[in-house]
Protein backbone atom coordinates (compact mmCIF):
# COMPACT_ATOMS: atom_id res chain seq x y z
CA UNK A 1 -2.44 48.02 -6.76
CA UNK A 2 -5.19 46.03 -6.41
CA UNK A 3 -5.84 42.48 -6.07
CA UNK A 4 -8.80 39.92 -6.14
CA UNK A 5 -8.67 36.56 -4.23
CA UNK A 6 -9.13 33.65 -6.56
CA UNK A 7 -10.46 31.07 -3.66
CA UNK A 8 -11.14 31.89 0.17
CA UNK A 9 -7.85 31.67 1.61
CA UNK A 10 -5.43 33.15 5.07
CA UNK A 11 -2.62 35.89 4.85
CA UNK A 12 -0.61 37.48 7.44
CA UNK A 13 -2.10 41.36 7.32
CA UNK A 14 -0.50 44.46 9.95
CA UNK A 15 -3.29 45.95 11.66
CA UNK A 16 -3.77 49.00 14.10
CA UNK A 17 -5.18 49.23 17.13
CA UNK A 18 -6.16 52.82 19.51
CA UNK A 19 -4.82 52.56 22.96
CA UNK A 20 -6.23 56.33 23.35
CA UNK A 21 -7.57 59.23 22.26
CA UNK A 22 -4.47 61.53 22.35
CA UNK A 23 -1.73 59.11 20.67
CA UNK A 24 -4.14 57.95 18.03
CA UNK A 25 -3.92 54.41 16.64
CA UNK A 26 -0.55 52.04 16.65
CA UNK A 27 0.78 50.06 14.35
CA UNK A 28 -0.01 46.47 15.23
CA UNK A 29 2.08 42.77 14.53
CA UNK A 30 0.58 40.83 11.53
CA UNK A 31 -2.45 38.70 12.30
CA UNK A 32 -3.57 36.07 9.89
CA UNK A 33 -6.62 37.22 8.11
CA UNK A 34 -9.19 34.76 5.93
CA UNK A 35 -9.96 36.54 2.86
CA UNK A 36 -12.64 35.15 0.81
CA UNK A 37 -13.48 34.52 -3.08
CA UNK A 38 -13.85 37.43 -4.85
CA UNK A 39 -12.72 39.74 -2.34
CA UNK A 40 -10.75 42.81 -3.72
CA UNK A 41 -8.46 44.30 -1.74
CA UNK A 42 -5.12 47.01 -1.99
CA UNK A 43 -2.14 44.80 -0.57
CA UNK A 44 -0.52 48.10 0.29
CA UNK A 45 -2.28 50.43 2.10
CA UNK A 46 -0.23 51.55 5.13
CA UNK A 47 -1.45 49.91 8.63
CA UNK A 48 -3.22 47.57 6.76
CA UNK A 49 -0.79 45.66 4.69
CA UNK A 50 -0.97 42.48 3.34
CA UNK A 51 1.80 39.79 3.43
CA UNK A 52 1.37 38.04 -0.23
CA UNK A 53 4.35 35.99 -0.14
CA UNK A 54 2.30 32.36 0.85
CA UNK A 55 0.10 32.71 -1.42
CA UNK A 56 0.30 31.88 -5.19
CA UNK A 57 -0.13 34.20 -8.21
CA UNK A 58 -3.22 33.16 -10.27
CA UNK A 59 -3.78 30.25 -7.89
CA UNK A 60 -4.61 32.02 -4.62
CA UNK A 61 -4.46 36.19 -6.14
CA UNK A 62 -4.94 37.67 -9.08
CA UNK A 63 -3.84 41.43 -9.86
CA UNK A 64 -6.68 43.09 -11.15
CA UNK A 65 -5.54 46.90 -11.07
CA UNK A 66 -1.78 48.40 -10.99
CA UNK A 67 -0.78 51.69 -9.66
């Protein structure tokens, strides 16, 4: 899925972070993000997820592609 901010706006999105070479990256808390007009972005990519639920449908997010 896909999605396209409809105004700059903030969103709690899991990140990941490499400690070392040999273990590879880790799976992080959610940080709050800005994303900004027009920005597309896929809400559910794993390690980089996106936590929609403040944010209003077709006031904040639109859903411009499904899976």
């Amino acid at each position: 899925m896909k999605i396209r901010f409809l105004k700059d706006c903030e969103a709690p999105q899991v990140w990941e972070k490499e400690y070392c070479s040999c273990c590879g990256p880790e799976r992080q808390s959610p940080l709050v993000q800005w994303f900004y007009k027009d920005q597309e972005e896929d809400p559910n990519v794993y390690n980089n997820e996106i936590d929609l639920s403040g944010l209003k449908y077709k006031v904040d997010y639109e859903i411009t592609e499904y899976p």
